[in-house]
PDB file of N, CA and C in Angstrom:
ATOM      1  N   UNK A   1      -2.461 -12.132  13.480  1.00  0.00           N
ATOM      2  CA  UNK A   1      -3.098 -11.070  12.731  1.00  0.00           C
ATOM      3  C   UNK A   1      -2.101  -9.925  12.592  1.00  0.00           C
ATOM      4  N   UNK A   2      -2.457  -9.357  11.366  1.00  0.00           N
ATOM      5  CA  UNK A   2      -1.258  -8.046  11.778  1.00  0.00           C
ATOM      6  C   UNK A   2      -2.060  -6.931  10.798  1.00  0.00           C
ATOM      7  N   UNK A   3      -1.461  -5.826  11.209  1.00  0.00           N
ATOM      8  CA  UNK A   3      -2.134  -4.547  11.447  1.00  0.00           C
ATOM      9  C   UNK A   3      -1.347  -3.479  10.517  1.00  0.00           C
ATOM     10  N   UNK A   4      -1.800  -2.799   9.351  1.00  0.00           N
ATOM     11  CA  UNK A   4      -1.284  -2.578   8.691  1.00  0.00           C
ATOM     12  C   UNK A   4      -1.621  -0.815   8.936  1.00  0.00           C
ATOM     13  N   UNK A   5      -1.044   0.368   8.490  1.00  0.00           N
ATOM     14  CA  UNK A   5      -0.946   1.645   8.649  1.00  0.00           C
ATOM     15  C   UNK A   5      -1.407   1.885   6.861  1.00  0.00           C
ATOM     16  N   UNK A   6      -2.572   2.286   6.731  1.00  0.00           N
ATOM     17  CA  UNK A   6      -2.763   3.025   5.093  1.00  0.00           C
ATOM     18  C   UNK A   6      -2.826   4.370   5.619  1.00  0.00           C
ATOM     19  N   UNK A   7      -1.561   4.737   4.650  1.00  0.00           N
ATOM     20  CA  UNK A   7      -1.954   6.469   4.538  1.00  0.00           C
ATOM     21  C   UNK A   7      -3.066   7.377   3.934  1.00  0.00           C
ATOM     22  N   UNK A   8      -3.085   8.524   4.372  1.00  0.00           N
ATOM     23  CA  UNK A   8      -4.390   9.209   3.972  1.00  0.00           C
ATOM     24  C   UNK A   8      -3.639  10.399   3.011  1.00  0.00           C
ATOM     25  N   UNK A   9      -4.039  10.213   1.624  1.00  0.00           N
ATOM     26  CA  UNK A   9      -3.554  11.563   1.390  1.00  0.00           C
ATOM     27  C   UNK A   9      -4.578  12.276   0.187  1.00  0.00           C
ATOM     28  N   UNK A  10      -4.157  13.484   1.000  1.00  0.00           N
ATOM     29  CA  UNK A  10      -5.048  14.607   0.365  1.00  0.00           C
ATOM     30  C   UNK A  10      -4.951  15.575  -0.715  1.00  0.00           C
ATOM     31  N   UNK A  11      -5.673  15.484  -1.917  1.00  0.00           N
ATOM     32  CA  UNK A  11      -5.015  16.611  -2.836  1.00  0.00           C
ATOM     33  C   UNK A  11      -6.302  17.758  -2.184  1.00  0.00           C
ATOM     34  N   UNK A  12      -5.616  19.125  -3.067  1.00  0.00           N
ATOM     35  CA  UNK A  12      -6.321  20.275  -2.367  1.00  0.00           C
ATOM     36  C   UNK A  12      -6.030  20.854  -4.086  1.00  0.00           C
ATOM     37  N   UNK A  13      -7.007  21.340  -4.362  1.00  0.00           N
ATOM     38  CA  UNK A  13      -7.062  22.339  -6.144  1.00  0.00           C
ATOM     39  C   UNK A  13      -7.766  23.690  -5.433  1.00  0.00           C
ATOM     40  N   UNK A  14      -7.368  24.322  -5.651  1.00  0.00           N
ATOM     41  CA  UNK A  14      -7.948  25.930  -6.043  1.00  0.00           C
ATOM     42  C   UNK A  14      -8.458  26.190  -7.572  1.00  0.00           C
ATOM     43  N   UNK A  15      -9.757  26.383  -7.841  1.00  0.00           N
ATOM     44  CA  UNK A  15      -9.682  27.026  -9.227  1.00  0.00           C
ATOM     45  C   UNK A  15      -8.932  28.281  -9.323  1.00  0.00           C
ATOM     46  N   UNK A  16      -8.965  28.744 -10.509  1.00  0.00           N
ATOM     47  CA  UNK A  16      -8.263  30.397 -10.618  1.00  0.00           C
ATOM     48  C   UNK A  16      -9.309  31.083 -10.490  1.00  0.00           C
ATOM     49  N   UNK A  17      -8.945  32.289  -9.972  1.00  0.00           N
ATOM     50  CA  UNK A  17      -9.978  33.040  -9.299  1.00  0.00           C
ATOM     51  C   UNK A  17     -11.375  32.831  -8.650  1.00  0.00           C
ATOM     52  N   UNK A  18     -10.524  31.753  -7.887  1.00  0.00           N
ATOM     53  CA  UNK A  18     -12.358  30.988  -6.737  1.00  0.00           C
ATOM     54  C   UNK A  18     -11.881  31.124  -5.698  1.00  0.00           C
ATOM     55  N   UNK A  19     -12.612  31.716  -4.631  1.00  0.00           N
ATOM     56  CA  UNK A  19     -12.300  31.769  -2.979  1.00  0.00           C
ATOM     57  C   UNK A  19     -12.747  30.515  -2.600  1.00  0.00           C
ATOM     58  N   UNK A  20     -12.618  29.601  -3.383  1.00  0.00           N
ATOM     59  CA  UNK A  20     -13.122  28.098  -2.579  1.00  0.00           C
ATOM     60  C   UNK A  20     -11.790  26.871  -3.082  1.00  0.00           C
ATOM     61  N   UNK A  21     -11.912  25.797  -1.984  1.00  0.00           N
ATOM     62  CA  UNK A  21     -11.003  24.994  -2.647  1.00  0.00           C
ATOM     63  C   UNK A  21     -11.652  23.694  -2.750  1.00  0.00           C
ATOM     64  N   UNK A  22     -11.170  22.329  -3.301  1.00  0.00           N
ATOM     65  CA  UNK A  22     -11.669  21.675  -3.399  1.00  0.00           C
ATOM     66  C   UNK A  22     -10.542  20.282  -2.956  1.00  0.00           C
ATOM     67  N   UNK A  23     -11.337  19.615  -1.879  1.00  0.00           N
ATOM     68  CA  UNK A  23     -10.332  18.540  -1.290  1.00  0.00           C
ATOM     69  C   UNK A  23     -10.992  17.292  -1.516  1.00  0.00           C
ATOM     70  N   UNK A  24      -9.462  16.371  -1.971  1.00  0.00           N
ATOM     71  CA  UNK A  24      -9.985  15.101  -2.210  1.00  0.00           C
ATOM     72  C   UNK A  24      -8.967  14.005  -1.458  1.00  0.00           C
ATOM     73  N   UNK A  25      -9.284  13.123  -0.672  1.00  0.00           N
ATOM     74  CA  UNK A  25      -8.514  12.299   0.224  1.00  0.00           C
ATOM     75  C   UNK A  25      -8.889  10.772  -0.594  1.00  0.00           C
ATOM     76  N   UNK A  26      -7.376  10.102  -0.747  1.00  0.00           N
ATOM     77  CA  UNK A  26      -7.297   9.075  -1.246  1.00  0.00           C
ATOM     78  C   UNK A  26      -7.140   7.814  -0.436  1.00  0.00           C
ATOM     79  N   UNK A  27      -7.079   7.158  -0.224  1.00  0.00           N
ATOM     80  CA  UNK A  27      -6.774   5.755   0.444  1.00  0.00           C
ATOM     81  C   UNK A  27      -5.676   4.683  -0.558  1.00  0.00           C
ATOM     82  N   UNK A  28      -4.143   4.416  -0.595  1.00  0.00           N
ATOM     83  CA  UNK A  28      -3.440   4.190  -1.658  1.00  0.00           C
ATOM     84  C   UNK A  28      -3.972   2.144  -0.999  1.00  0.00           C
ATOM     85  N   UNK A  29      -4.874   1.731  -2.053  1.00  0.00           N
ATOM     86  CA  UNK A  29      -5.258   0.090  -1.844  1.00  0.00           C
ATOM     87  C   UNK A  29      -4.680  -0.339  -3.138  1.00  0.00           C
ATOM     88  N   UNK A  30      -4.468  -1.617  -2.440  1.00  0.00           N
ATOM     89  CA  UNK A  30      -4.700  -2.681  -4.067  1.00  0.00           C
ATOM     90  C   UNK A  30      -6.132  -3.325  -4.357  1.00  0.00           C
ATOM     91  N   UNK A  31      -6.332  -2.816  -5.701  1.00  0.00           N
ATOM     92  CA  UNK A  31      -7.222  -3.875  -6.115  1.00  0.00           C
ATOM     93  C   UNK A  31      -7.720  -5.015  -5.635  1.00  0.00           C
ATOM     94  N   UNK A  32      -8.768  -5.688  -4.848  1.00  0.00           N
ATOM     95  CA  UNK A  32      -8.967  -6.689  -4.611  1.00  0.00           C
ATOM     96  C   UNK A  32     -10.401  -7.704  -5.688  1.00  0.00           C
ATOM     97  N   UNK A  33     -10.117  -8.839  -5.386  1.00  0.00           N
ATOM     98  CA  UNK A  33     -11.649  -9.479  -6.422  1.00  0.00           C
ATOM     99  C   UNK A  33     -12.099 -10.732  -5.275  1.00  0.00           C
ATOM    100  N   UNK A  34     -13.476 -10.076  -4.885  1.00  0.00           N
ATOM    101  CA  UNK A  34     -14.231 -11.525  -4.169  1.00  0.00           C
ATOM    102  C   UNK A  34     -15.566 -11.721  -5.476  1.00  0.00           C
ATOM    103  N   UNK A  35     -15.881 -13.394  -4.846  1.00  0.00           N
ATOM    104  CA  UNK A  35     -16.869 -13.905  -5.475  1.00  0.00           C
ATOM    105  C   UNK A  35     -17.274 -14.627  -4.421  1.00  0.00           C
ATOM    106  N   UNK A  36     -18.769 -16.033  -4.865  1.00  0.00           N
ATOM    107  CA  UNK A  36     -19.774 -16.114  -4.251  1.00  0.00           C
ATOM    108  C   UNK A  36     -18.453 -17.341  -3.931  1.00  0.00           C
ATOM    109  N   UNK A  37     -19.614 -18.819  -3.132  1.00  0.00           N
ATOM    110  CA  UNK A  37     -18.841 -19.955  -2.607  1.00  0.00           C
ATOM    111  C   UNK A  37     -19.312 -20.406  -4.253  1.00  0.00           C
ATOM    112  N   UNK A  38     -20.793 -20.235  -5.007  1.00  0.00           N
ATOM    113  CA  UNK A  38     -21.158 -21.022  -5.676  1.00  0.00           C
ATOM    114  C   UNK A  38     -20.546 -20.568  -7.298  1.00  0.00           C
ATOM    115  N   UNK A  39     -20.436 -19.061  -7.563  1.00  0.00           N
ATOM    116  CA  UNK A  39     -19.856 -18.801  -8.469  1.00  0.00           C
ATOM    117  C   UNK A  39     -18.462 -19.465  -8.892  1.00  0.00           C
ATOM    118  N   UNK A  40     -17.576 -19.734  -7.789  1.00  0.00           N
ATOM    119  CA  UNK A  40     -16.767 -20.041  -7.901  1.00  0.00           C
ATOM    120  C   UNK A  40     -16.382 -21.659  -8.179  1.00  0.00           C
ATOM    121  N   UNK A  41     -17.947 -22.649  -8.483  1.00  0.00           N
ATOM    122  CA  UNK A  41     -17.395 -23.823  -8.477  1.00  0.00           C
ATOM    123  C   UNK A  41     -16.797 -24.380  -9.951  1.00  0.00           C
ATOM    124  N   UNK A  42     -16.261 -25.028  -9.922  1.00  0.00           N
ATOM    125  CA  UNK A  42     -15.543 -25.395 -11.418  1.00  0.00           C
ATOM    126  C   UNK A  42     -14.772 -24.744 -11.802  1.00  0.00           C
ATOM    127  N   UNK A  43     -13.742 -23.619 -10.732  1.00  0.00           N
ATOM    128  CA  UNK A  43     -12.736 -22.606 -11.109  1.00  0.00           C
ATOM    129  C   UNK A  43     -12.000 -23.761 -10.787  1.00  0.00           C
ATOM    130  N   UNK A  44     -10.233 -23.236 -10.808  1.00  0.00           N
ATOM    131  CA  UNK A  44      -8.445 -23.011  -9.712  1.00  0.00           C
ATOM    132  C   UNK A  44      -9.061 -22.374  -9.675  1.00  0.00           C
ATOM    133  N   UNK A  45      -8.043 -21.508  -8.835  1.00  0.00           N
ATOM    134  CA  UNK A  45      -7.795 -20.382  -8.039  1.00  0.00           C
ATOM    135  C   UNK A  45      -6.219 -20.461  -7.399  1.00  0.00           C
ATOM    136  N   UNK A  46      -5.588 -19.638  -7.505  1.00  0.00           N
ATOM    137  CA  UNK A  46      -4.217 -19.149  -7.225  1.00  0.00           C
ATOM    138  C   UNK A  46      -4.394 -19.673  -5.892  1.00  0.00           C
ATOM    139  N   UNK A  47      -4.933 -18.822  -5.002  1.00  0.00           N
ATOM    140  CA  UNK A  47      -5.202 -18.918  -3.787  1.00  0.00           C
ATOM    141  C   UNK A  47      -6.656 -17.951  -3.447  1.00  0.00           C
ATOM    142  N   UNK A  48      -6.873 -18.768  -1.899  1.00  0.00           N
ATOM    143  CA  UNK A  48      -8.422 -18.440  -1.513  1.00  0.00           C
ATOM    144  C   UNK A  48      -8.511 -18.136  -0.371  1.00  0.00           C
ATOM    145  N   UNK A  49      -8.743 -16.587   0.085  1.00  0.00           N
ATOM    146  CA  UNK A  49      -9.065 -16.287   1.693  1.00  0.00           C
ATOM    147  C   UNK A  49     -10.666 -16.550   1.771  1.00  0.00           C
ATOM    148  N   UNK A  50     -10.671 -17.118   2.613  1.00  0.00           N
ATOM    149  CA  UNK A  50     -12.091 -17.505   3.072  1.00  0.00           C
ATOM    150  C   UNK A  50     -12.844 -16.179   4.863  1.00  0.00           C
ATOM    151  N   UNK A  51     -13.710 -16.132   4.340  1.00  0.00           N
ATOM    152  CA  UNK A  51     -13.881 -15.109   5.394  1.00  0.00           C
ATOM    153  C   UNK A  51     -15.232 -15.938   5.966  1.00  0.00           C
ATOM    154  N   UNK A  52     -14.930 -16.462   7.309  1.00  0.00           N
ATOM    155  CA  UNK A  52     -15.717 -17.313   7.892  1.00  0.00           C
ATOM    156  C   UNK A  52     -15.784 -16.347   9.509  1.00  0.00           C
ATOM    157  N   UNK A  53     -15.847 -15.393   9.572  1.00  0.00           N
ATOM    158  CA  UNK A  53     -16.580 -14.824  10.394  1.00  0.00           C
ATOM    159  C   UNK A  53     -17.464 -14.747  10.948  1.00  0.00           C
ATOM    160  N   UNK A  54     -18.850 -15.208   9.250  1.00  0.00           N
ATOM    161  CA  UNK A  54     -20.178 -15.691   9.879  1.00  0.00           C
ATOM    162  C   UNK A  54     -20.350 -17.165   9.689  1.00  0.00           C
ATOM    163  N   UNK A  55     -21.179 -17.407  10.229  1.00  0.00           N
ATOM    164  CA  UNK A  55     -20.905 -18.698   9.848  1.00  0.00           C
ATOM    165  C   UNK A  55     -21.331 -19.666   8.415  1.00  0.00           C
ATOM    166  N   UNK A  56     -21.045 -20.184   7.860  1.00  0.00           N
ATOM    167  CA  UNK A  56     -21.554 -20.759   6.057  1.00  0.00           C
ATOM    168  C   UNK A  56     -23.109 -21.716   6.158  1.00  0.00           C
ATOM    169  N   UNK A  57     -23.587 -21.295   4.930  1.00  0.00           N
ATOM    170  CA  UNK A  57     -24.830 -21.985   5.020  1.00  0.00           C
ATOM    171  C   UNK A  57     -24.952 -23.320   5.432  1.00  0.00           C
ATOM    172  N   UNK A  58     -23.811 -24.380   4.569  1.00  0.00           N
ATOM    173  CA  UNK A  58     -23.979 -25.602   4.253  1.00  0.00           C
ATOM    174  C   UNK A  58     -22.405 -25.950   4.230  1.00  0.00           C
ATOM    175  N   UNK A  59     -22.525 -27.248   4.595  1.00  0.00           N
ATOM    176  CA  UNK A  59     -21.025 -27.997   4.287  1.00  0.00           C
ATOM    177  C   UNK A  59     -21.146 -27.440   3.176  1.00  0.00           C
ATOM    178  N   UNK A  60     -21.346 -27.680   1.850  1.00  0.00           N
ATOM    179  CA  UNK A  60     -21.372 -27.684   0.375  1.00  0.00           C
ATOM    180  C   UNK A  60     -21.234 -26.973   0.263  1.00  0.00           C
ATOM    181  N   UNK A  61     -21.023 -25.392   0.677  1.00  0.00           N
ATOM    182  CA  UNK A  61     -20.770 -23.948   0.583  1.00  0.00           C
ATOM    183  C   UNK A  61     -18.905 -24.249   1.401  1.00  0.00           C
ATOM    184  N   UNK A  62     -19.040 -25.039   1.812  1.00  0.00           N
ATOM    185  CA  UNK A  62     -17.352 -24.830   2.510  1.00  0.00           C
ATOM    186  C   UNK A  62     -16.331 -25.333   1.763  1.00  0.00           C
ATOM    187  N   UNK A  63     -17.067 -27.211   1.561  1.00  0.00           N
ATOM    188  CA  UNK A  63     -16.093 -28.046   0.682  1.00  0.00           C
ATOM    189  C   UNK A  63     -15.852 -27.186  -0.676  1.00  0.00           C
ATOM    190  N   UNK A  64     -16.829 -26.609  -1.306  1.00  0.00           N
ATOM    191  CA  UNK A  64     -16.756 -25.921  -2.293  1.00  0.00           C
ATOM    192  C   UNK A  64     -15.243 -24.642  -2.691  1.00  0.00           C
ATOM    193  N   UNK A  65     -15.414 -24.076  -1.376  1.00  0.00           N
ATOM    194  CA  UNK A  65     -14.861 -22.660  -1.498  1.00  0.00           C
ATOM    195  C   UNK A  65     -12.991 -23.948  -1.015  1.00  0.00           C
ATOM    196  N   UNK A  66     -12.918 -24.538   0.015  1.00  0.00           N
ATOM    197  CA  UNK A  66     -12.022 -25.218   0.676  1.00  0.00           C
ATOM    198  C   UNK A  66     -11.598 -25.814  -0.617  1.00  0.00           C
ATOM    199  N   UNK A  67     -11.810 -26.702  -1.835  1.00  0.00           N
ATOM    200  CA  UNK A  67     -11.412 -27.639  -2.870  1.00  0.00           C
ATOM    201  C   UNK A  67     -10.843 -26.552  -4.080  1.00  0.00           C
ATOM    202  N   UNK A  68     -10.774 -25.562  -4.212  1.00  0.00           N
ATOM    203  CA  UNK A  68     -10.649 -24.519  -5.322  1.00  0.00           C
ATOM    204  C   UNK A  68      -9.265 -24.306  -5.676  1.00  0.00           C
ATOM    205  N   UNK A  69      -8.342 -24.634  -4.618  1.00  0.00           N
ATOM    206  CA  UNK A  69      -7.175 -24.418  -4.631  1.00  0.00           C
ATOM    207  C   UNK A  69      -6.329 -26.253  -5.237  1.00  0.00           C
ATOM    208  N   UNK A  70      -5.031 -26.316  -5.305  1.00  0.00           N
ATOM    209  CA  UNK A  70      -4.711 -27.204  -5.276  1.00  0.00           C
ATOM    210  C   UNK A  70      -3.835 -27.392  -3.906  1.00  0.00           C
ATOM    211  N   UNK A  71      -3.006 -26.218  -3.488  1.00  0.00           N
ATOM    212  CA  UNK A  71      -2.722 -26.975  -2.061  1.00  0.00           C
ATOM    213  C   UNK A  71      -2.760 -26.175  -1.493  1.00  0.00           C
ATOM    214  N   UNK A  72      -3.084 -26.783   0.261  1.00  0.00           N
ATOM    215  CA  UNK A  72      -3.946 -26.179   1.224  1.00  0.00           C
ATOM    216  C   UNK A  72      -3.070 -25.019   1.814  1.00  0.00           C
ATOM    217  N   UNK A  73      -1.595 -24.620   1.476  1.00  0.00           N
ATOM    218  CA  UNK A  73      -1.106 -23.970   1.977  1.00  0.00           C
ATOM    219  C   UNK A  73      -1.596 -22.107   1.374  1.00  0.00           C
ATOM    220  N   UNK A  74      -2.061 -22.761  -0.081  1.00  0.00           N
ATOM    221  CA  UNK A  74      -2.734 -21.492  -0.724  1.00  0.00           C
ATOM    222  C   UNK A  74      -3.977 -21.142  -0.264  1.00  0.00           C
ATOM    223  N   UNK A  75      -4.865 -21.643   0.908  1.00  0.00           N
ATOM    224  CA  UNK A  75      -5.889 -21.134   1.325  1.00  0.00           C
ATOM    225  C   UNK A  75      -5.674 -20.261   2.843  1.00  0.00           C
ATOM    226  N   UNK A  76      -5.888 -18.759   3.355  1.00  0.00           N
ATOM    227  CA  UNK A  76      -6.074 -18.267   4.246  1.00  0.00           C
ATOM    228  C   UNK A  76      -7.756 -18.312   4.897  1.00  0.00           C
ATOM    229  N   UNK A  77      -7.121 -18.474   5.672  1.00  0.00           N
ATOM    230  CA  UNK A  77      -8.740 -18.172   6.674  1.00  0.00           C
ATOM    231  C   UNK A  77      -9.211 -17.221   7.366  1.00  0.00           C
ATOM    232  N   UNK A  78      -9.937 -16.411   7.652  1.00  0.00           N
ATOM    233  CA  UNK A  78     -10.628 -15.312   8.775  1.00  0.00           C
ATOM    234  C   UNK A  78     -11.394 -15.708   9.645  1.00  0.00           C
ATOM    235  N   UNK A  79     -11.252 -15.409  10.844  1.00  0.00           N
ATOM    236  CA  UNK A  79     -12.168 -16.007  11.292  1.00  0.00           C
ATOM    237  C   UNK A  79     -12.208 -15.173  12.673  1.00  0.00           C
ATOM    238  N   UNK A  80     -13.256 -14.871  14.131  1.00  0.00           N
ATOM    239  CA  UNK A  80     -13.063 -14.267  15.162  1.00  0.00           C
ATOM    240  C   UNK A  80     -12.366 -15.312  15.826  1.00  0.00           C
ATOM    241  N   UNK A  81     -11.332 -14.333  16.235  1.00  0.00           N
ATOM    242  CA  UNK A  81     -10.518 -15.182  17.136  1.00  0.00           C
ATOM    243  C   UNK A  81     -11.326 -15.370  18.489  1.00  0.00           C
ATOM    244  N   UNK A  82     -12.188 -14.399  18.845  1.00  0.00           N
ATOM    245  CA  UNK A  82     -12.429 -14.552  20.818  1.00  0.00           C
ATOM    246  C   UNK A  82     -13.862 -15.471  20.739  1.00  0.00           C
ATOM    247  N   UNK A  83     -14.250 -15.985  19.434  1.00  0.00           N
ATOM    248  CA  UNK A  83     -15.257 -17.146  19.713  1.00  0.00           C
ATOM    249  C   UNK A  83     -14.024 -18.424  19.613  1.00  0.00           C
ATOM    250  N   UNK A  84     -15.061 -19.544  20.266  1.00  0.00           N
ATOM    251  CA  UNK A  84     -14.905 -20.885  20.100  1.00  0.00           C
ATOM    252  C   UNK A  84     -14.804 -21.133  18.461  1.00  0.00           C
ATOM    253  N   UNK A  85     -14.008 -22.496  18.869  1.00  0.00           N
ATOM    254  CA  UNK A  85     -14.124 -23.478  17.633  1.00  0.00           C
ATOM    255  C   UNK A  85     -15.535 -23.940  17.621  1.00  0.00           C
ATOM    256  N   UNK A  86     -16.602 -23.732  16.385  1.00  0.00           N
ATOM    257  CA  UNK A  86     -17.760 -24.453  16.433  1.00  0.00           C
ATOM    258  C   UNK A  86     -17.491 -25.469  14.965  1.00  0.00           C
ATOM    259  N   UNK A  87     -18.009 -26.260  14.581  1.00  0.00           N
ATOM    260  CA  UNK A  87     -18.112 -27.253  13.560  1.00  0.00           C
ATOM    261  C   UNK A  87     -19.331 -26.415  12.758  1.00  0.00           C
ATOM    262  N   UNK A  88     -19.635 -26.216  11.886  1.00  0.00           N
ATOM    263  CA  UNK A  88     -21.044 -26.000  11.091  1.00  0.00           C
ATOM    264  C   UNK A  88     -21.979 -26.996  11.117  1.00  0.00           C
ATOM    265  N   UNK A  89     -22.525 -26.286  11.275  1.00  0.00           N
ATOM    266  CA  UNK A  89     -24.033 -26.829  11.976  1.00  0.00           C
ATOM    267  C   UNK A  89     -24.354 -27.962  10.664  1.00  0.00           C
ATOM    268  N   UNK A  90     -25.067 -28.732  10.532  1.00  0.00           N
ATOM    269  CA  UNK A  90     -25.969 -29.724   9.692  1.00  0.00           C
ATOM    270  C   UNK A  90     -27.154 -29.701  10.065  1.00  0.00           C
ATOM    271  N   UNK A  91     -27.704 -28.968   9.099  1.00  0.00           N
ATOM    272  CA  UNK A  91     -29.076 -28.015   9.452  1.00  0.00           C
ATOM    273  C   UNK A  91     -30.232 -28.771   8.312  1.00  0.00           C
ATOM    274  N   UNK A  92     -30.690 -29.839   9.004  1.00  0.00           N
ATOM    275  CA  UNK A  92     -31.897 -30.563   8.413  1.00  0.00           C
ATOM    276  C   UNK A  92     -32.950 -30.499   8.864  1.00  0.00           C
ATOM    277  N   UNK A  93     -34.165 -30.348   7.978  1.00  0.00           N
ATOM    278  CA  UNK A  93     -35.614 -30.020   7.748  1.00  0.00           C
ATOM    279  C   UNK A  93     -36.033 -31.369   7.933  1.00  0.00           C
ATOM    280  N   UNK A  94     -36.405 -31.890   9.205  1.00  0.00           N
ATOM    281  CA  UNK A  94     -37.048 -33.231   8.839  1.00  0.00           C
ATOM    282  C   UNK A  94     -38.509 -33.121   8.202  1.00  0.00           C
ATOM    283  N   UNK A  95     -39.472 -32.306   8.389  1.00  0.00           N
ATOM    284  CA  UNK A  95     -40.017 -32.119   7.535  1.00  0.00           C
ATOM    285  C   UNK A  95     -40.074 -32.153   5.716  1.00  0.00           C
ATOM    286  N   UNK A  96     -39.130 -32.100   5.752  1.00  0.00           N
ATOM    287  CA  UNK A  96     -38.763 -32.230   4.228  1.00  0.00           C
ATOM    288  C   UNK A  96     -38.394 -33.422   3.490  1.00  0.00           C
ATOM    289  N   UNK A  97     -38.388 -34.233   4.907  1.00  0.00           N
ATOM    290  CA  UNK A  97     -37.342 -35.986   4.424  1.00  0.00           C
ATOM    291  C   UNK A  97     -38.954 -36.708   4.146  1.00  0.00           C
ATOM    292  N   UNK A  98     -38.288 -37.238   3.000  1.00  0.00           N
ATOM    293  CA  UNK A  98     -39.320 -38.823   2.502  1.00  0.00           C
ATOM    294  C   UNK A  98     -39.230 -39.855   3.668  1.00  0.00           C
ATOM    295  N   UNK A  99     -40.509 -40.532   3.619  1.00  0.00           N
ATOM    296  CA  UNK A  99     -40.161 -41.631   4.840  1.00  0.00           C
ATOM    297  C   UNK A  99     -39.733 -42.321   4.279  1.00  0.00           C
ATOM    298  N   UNK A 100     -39.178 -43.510   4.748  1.00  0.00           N
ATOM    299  CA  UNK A 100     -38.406 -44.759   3.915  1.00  0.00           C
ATOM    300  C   UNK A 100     -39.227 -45.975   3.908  1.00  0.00           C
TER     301      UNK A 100
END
């Protein structure tokens, strides 16, 4: 991980003849663009940070966001480092299954 320093900078205006001033503090960012796992199906994509912090609904929300790229070196990941490796869950409603 690495840790980056953004500067803070401040403009300060005086009107003419106002005993008041007026301060505005900037943050110098780049532009960034996120989208959904599902918006994004049937894109490329340059490259894809995935922010898996929480955990994803569904495989089909992963393979999705994971297949967007063409090679895997263009995908970054996020993730907490001080949890475990977990697998995503496969989260079935047997209630919901037809009997056979």
């Amino acid at each position: 991980m690495q840790i980056f320093c953004l500067p803070r900078i401040t403009f300060e205006f005086r009107p003419h003849r106002a005993n008041w001033t007026v301060q505005r503090r900037q943050f110098p960012l780049r532009l960034a663009y996120a989208t959904t796992f599902n918006s994004c199906q049937g894109l490329t994509l340059d490259r894809v940070v995935l922010d898996l912090t929480m955990p994803v609904f569904a495989h089909g929300q992963l393979y999705t966001s994971l297949s967007r790229v063409r090679r895997g070196a263009d995908i970054r990941i996020l993730r907490n480092p001080w949890e475990r490796d977990e697998p995503t869950l496969n989260v079935v409603y047997r209630d919901l299954l037809l009997p056979i």
